[in-house]
C-alpha atoms as a PDB file:
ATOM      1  CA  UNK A   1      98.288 116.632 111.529  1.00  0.00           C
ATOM      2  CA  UNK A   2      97.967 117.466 107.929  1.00  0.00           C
ATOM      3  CA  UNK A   3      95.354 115.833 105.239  1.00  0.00           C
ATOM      4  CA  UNK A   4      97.997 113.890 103.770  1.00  0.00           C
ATOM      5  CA  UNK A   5      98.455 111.964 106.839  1.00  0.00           C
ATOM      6  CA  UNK A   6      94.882 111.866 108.336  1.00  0.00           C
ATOM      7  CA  UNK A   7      94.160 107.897 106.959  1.00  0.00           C
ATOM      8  CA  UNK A   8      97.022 106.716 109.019  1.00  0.00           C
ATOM      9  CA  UNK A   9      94.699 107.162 111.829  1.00  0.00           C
ATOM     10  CA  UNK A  10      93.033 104.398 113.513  1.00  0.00           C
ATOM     11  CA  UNK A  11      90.995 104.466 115.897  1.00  0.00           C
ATOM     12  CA  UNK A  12      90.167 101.159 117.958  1.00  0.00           C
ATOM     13  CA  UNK A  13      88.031 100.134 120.857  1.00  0.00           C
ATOM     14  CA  UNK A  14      89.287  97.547 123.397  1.00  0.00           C
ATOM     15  CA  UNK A  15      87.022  94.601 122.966  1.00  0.00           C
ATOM     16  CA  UNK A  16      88.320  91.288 124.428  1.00  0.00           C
ATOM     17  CA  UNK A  17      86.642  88.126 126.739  1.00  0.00           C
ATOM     18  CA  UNK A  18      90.248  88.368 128.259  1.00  0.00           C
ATOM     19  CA  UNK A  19      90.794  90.409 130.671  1.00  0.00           C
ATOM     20  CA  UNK A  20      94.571  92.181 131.807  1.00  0.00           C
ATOM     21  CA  UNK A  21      95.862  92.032 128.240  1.00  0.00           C
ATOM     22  CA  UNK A  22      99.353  93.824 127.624  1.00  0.00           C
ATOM     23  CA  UNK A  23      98.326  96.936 125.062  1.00  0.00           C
ATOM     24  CA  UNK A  24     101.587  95.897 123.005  1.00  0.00           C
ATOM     25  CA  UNK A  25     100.612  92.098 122.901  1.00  0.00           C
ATOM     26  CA  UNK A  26      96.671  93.353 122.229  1.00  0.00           C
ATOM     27  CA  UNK A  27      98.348  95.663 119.194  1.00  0.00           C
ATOM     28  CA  UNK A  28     100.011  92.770 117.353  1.00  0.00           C
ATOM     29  CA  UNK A  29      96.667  90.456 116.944  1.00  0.00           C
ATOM     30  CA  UNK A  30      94.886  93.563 115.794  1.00  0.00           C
ATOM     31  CA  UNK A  31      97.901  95.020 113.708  1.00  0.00           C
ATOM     32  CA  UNK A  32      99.355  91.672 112.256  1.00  0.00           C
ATOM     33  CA  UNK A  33     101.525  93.867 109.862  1.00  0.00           C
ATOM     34  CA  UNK A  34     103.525  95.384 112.469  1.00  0.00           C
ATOM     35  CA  UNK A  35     106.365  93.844 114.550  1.00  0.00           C
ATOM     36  CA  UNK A  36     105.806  93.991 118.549  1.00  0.00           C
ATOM     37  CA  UNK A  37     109.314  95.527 118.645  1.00  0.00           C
ATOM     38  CA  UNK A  38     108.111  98.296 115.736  1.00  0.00           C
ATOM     39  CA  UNK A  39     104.570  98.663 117.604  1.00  0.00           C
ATOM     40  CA  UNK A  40     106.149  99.457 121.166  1.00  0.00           C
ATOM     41  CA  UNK A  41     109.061 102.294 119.604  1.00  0.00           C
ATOM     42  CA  UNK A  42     105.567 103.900 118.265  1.00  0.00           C
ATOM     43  CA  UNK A  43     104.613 103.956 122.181  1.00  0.00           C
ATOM     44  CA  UNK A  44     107.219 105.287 123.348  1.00  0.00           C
ATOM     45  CA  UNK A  45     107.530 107.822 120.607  1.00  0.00           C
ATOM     46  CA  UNK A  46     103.780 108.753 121.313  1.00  0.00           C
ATOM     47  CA  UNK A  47     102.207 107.435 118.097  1.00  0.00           C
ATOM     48  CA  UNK A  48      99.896 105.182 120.180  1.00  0.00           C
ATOM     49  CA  UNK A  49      97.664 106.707 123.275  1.00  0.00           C
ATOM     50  CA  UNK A  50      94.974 104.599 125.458  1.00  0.00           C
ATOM     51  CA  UNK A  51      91.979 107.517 126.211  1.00  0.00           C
ATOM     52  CA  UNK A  52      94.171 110.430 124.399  1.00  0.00           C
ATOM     53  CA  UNK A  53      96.850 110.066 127.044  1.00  0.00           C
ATOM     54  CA  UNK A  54     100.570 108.888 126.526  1.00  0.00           C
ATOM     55  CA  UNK A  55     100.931 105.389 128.046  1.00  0.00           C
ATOM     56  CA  UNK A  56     103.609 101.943 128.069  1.00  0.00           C
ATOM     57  CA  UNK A  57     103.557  99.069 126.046  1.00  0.00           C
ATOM     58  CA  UNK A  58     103.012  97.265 129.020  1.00  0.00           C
ATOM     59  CA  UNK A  59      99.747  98.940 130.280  1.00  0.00           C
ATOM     60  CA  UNK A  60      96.926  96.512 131.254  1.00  0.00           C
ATOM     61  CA  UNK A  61      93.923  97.062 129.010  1.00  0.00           C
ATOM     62  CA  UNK A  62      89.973  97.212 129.526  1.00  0.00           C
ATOM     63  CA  UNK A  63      86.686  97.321 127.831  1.00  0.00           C
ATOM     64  CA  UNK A  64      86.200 101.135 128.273  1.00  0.00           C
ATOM     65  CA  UNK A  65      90.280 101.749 126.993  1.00  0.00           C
ATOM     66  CA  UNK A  66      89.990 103.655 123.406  1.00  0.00           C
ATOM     67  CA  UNK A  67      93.426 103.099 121.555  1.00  0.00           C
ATOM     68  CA  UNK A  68      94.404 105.824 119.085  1.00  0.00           C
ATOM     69  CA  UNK A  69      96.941 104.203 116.688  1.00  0.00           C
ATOM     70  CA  UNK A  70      99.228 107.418 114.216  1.00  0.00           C
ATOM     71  CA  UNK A  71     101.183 105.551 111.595  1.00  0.00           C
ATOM     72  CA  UNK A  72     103.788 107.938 110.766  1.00  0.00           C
ATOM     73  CA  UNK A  73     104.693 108.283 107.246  1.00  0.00           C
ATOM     74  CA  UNK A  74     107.379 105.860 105.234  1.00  0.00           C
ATOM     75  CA  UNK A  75     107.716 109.240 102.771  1.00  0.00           C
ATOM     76  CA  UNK A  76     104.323 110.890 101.861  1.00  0.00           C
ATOM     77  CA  UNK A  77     104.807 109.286  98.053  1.00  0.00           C
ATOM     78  CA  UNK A  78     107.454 106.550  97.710  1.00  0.00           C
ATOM     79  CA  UNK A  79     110.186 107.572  95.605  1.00  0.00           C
ATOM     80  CA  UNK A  80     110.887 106.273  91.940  1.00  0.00           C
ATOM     81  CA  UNK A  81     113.536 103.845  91.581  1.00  0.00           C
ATOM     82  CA  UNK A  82     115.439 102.650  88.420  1.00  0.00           C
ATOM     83  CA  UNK A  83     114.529  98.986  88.676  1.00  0.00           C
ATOM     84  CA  UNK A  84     114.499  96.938  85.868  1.00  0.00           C
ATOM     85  CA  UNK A  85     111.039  95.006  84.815  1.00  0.00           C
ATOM     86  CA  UNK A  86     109.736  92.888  82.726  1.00  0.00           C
ATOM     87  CA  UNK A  87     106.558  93.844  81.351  1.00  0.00           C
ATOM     88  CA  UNK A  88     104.690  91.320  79.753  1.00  0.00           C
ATOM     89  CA  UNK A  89     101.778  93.771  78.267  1.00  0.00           C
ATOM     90  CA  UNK A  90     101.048  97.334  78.698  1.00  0.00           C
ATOM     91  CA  UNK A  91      98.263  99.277  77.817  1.00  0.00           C
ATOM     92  CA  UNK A  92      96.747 102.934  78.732  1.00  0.00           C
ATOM     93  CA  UNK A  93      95.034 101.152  81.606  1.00  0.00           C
ATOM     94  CA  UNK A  94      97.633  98.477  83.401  1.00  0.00           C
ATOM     95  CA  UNK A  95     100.997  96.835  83.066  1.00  0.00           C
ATOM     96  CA  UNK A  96     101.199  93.047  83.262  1.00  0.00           C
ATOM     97  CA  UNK A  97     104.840  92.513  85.037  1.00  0.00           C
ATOM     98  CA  UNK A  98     106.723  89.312  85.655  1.00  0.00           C
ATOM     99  CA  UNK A  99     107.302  89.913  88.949  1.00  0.00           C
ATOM    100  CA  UNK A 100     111.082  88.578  89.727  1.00  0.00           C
ATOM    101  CA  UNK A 101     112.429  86.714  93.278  1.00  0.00           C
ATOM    102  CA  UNK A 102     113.386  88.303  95.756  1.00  0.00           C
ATOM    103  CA  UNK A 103     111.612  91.853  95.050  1.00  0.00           C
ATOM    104  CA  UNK A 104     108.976  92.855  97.490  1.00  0.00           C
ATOM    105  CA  UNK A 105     105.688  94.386  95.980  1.00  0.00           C
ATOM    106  CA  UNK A 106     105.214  97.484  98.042  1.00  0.00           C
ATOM    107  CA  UNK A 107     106.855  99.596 100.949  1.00  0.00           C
ATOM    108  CA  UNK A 108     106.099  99.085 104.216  1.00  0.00           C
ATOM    109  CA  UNK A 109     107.462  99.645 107.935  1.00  0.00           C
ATOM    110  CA  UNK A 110     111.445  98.084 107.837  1.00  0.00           C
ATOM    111  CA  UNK A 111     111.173  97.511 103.397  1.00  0.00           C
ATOM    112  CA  UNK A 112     111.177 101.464 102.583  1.00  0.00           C
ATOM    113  CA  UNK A 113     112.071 101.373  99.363  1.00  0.00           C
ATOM    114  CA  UNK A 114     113.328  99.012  96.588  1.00  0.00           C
ATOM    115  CA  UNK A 115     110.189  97.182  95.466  1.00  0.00           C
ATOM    116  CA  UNK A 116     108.055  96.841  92.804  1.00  0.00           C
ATOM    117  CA  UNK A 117     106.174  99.661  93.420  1.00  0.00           C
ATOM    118  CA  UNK A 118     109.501 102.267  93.249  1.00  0.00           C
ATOM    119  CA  UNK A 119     110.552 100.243  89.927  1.00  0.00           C
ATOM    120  CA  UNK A 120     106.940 100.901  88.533  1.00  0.00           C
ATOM    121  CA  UNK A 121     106.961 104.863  89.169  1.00  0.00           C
ATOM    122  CA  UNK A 122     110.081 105.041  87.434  1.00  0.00           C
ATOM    123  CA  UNK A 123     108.404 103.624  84.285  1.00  0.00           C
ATOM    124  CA  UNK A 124     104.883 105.357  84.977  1.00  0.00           C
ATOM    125  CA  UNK A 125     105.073 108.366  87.465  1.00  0.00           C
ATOM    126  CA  UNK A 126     101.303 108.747  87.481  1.00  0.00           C
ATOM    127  CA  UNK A 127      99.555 105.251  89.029  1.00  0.00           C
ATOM    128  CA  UNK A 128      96.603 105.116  90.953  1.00  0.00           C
ATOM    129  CA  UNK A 129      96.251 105.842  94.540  1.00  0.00           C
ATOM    130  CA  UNK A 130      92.682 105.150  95.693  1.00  0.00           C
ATOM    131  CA  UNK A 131      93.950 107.088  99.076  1.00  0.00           C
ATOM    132  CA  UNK A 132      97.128 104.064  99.050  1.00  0.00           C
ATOM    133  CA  UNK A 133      99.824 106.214  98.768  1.00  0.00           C
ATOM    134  CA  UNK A 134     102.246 103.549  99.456  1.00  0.00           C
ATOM    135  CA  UNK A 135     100.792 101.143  97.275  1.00  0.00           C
ATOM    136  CA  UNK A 136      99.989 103.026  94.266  1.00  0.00           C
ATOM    137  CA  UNK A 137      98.360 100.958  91.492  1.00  0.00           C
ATOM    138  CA  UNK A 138      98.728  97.558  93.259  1.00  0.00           C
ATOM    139  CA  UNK A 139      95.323  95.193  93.044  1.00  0.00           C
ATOM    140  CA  UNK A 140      96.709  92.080  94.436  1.00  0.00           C
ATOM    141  CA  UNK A 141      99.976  90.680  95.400  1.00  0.00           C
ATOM    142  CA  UNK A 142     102.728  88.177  95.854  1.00  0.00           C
ATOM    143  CA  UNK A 143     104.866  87.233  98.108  1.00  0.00           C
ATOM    144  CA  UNK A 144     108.508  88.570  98.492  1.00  0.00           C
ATOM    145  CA  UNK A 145     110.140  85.196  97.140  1.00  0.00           C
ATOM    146  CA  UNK A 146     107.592  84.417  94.752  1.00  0.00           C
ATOM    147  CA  UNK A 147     108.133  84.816  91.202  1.00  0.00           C
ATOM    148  CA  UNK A 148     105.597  85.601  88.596  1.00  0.00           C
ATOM    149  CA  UNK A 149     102.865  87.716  86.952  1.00  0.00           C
ATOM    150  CA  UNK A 150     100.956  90.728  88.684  1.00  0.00           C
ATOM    151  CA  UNK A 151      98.800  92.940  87.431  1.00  0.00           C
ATOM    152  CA  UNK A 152      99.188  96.878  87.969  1.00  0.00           C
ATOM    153  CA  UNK A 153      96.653  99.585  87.754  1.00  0.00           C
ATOM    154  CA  UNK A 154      97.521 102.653  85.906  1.00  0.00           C
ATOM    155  CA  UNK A 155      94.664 104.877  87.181  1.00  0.00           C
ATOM    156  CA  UNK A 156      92.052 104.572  89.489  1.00  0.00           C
ATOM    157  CA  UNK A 157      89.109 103.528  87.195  1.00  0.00           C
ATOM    158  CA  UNK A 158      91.033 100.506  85.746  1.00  0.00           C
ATOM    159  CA  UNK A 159      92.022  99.839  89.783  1.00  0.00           C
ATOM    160  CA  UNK A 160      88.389  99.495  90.611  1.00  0.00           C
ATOM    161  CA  UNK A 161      87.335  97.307  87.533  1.00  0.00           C
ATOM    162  CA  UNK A 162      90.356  95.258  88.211  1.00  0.00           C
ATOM    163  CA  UNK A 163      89.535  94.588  91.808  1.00  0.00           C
ATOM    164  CA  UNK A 164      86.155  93.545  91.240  1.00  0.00           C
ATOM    165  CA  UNK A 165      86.893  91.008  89.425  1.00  0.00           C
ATOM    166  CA  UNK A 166      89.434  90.362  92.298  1.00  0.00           C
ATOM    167  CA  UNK A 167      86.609  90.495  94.831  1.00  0.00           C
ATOM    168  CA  UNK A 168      84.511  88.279  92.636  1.00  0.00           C
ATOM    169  CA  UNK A 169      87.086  85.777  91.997  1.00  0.00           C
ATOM    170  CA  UNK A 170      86.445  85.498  88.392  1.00  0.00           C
ATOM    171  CA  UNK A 171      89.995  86.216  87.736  1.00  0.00           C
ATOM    172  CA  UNK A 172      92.259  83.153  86.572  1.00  0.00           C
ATOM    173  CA  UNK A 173      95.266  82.311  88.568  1.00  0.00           C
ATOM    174  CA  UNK A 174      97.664  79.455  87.828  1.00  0.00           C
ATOM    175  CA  UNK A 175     101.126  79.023  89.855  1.00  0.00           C
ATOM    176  CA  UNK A 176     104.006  76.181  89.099  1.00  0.00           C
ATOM    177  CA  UNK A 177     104.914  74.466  92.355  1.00  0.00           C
ATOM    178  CA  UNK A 178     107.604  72.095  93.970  1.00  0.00           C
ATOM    179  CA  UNK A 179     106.469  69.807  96.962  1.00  0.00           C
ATOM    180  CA  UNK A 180     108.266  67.677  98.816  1.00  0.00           C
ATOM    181  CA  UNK A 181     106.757  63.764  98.861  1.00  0.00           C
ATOM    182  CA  UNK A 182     104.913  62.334  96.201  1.00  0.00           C
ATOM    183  CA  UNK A 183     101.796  64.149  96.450  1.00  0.00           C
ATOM    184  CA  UNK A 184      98.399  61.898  95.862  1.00  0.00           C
ATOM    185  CA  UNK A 185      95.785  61.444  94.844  1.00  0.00           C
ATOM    186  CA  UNK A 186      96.950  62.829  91.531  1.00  0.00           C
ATOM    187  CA  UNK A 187      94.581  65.999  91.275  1.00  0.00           C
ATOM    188  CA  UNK A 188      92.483  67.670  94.372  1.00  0.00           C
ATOM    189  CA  UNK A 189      90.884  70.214  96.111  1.00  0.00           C
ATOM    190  CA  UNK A 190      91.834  71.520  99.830  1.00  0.00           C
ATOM    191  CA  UNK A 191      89.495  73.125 101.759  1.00  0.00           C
ATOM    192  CA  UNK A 192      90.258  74.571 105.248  1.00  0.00           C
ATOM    193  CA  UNK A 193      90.274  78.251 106.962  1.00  0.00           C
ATOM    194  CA  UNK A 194      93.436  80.112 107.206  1.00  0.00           C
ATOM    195  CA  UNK A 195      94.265  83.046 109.563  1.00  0.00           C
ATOM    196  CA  UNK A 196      97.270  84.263 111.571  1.00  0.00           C
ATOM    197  CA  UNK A 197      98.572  81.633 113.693  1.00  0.00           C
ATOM    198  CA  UNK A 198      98.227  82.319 117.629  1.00  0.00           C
ATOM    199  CA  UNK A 199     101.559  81.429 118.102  1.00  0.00           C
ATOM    200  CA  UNK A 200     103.905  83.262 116.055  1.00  0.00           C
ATOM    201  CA  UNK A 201     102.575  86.853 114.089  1.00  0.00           C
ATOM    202  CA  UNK A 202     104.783  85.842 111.007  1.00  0.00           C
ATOM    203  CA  UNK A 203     102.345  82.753 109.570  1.00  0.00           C
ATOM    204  CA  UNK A 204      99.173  81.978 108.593  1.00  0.00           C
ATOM    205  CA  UNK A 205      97.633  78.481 110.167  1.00  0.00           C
ATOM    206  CA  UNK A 206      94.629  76.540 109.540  1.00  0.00           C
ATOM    207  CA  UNK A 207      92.114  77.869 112.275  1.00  0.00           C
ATOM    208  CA  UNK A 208      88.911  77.782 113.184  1.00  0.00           C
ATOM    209  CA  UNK A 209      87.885  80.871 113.629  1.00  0.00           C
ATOM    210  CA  UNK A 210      90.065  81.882 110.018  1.00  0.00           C
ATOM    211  CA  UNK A 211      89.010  82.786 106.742  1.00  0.00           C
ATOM    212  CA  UNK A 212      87.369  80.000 104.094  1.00  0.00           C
ATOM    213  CA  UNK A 213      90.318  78.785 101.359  1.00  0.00           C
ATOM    214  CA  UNK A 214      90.211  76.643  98.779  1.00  0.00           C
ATOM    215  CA  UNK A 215      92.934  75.397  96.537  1.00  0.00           C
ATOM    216  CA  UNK A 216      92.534  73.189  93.498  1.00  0.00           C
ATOM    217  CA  UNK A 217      96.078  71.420  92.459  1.00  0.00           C
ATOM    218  CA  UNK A 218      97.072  69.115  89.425  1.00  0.00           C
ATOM    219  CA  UNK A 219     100.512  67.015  89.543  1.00  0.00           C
ATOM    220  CA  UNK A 220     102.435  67.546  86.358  1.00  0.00           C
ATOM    221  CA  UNK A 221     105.324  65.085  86.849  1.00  0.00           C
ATOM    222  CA  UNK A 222     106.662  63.211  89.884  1.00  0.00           C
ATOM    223  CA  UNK A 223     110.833  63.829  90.527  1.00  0.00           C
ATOM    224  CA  UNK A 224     111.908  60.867  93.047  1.00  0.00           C
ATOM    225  CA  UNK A 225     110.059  62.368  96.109  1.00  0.00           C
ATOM    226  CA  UNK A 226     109.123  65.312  94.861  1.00  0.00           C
ATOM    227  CA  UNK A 227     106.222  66.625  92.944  1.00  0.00           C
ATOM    228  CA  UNK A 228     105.828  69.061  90.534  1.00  0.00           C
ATOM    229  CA  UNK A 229     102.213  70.495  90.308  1.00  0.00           C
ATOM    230  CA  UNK A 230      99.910  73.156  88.879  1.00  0.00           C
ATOM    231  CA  UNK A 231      97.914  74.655  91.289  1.00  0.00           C
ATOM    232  CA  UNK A 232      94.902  77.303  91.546  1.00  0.00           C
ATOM    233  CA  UNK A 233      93.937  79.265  94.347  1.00  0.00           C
ATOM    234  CA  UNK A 234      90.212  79.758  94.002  1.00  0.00           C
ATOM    235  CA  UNK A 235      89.952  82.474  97.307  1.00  0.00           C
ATOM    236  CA  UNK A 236      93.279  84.732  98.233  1.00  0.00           C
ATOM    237  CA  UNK A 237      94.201  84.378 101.286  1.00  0.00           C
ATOM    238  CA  UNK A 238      98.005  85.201 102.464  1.00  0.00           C
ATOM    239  CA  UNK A 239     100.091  82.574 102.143  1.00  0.00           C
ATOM    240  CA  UNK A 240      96.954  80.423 101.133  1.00  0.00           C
ATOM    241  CA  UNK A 241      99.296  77.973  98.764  1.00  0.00           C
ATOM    242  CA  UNK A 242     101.889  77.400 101.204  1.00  0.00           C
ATOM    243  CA  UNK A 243      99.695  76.820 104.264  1.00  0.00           C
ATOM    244  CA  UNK A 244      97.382  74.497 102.550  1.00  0.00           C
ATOM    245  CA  UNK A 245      99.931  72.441 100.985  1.00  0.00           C
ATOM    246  CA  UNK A 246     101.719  71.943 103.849  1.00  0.00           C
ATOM    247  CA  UNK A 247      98.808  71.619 106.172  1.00  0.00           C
ATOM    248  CA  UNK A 248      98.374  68.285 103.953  1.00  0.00           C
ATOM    249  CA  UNK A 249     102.056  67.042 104.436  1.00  0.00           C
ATOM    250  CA  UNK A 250     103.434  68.297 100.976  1.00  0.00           C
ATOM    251  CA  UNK A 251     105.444  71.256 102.174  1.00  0.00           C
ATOM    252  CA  UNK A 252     106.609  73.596  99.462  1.00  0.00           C
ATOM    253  CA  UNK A 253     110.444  73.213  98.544  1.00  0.00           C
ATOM    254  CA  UNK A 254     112.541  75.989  99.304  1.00  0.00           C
ATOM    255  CA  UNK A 255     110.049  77.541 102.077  1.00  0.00           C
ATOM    256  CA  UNK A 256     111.639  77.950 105.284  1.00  0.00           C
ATOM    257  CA  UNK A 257     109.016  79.114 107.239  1.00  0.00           C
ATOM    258  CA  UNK A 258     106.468  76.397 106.436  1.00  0.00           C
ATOM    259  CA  UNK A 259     108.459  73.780 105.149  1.00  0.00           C
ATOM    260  CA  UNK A 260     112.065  73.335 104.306  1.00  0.00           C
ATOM    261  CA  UNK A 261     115.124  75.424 102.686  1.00  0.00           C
ATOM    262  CA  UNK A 262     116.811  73.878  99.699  1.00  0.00           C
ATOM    263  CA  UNK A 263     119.930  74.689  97.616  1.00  0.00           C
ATOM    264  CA  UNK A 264     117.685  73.755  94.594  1.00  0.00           C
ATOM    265  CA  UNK A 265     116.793  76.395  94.622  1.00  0.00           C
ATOM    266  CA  UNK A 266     117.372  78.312  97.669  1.00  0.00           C
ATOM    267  CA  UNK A 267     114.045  80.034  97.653  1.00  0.00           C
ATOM    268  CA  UNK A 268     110.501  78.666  97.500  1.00  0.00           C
ATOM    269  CA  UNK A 269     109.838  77.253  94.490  1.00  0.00           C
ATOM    270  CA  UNK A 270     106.366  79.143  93.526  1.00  0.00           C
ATOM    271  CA  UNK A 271     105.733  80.866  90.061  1.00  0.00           C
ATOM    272  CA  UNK A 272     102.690  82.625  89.059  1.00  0.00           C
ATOM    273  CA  UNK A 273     102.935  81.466  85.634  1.00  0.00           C
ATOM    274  CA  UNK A 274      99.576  82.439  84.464  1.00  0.00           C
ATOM    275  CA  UNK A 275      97.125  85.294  85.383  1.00  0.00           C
ATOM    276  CA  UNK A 276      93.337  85.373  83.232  1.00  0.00           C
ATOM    277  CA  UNK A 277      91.043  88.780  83.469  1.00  0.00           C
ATOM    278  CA  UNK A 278      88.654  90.868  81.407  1.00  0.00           C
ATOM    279  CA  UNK A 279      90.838  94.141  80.712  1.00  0.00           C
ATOM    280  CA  UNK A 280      89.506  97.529  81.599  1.00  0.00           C
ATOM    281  CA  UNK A 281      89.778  98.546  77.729  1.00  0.00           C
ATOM    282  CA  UNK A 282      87.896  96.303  76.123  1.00  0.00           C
ATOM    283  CA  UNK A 283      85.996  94.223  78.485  1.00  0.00           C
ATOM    284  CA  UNK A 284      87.061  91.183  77.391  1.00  0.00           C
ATOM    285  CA  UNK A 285      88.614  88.680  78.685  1.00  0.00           C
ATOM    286  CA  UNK A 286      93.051  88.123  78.157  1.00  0.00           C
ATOM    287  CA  UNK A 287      95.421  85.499  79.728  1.00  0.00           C
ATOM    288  CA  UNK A 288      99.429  86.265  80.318  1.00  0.00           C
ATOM    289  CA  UNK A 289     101.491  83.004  80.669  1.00  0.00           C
ATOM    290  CA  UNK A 290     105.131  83.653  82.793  1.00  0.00           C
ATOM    291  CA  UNK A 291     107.828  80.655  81.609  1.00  0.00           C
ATOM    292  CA  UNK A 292     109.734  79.462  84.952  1.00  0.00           C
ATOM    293  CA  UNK A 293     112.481  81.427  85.109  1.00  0.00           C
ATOM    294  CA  UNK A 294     116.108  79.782  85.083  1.00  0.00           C
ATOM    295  CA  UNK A 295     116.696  79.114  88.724  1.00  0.00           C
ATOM    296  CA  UNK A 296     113.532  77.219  89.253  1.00  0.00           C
ATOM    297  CA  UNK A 297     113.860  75.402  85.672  1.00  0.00           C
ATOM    298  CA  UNK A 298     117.665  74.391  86.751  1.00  0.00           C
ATOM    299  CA  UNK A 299     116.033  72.846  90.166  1.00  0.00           C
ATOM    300  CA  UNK A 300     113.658  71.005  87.966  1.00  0.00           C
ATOM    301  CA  UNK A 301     116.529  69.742  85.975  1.00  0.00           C
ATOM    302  CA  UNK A 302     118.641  68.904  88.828  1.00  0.00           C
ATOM    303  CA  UNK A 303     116.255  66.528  90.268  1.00  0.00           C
ATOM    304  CA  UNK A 304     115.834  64.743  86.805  1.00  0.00           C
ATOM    305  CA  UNK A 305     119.493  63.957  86.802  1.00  0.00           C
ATOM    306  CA  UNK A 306     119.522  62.946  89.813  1.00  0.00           C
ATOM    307  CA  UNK A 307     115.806  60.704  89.915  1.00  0.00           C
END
């Protein structure tokens, strides 16, 4: 195997209290990013070997098994793509991009191509890599069907100042959000740990042994039996605002897979509408505001009409 492909090499030691655990089941707590279905072609096609040896998804694993996991390669670069953006400020050092619906951030296993990242290299061929070749300049991120600002690194020294800040949480995030019920008391903090849910590999839950989260919210206006709130994330967790919100009984409108769908609108209603950091320039500190964009404004307006 060439350099270029070496860091999609993982090597991982079989460490469980239970015993007689499937190797493909075992793979998808320890690999949450993959599919089961995705995880067991790579074990028939070889990728994956238990003590250097070809094996089934099926095997029965043990303490003393050593798992070998090859990711093969998407592309080694993803390709550029005429997408259109918004940017919202650019510098030598980042782009600030209001990230539209529907548009996923960065390639991955199924999502090849068409995201943010391909729409980015077409603007600015040269972004950061920090050994990420699929994810070139990308700090932080947001969900598929979540609107809103994100912050891209144009080389690697602006990528490290930028996720420091990141890491440090002194970086500003505000997002405009629909729940359903008439969320109270009026403002609020929720505080519980959130990791992938033992049931299903596609959600986050509230579990014990997850990650700390905390999310401060504001309501802005009450629509019949709906609220409409401003709400901060204060750690990053995946899926942090949707989990918590509907861990409390105010599910997000428009979220299938931890609330409800809606026609209005028919995708979660989430918008990063503001994003606060010190740039890599100048050191000090700038805040980007995002305006709702029309389908999530004509939702608003819908509801109005019809409180």
């Amino acid at each position: 195997m060439n350099a270029a492909t070496n860091h999609r090499v993982r090597t991982l030691r079989f460490d469980s209290s239970v015993s007689d655990v499937r190797l493909d089941k075992y793979l998808t707590q320890v690999l949450p990013q993959f599919s089961r279905a995705y995880l067991q072609k790579l074990i028939v096609q070889g990728y994956i070997l238990v003590n250097g040896q070809r094996t089934k998804a099926n095997q029965r694993l043990s303490n003393v098994d050593k798992i070998t996991v090859e990711l093969p390669p998407l592309h080694l670069h993803p390709l550029a793509e005429p997408i259109p953006l918004t940017i919202i400020y650019e510098d030598e050092d980042i782009l600030v991009i209001d990230k539209p619906a529907g548009l996923t951030v960065h390639p991955a296993p199924g999502h090849p191509s068409h995201t943010l990242v391909n729409a980015i290299l077409a603007h600015c061929p040269d972004l950061a890599t920090s050994n990420e070749l699929m994810r070139p300049g990308i700090v932080h991120r947001l969900d598929k069907d979540t609107s809103g600002l994100i912050v891209i690194a144009k080389n690697d020294s602006a990528r490290d100042y930028l996720a420091a800040q990141f890491k440090n949480r002194t970086v500003v995030k505000g997002y405009l959000v629909l729940v359903k019920g008439r969320l109270s008391p009026e403002q609020g903090i929720i505080e519980a740990t959130i990791g992938r849910d033992p049931h299903s590999r596609r959600r986050m839950a509230i579990v014990e042994t997850g990650k700390e989260a905390t999310t401060r919210y504001q309501v802005r206006k009450y629509l019949n039996d709906y609220t409409f709130i401003e709400v901060t994330p204060l750690t990053g967790r995946t899926h942090q605002i949707r989990v918590h919100l509907s861990a409390i009984g105010y599910p997000v409108v428009g979220d299938s897979l931890y609330g409800t769908k809606s026609a209005y609108p028919n995708r979660q209603f989430i918008h990063a509408y503001r994003l606060g950091f010190c740039l890599p320039s100048t050191k000090q500190y700038q805040e980007f505001i995002a305006p709702l964009p029309v389908d999530l404004e004509q939702a608003l307006e819908h509801l109005a009409r019809n409180a």
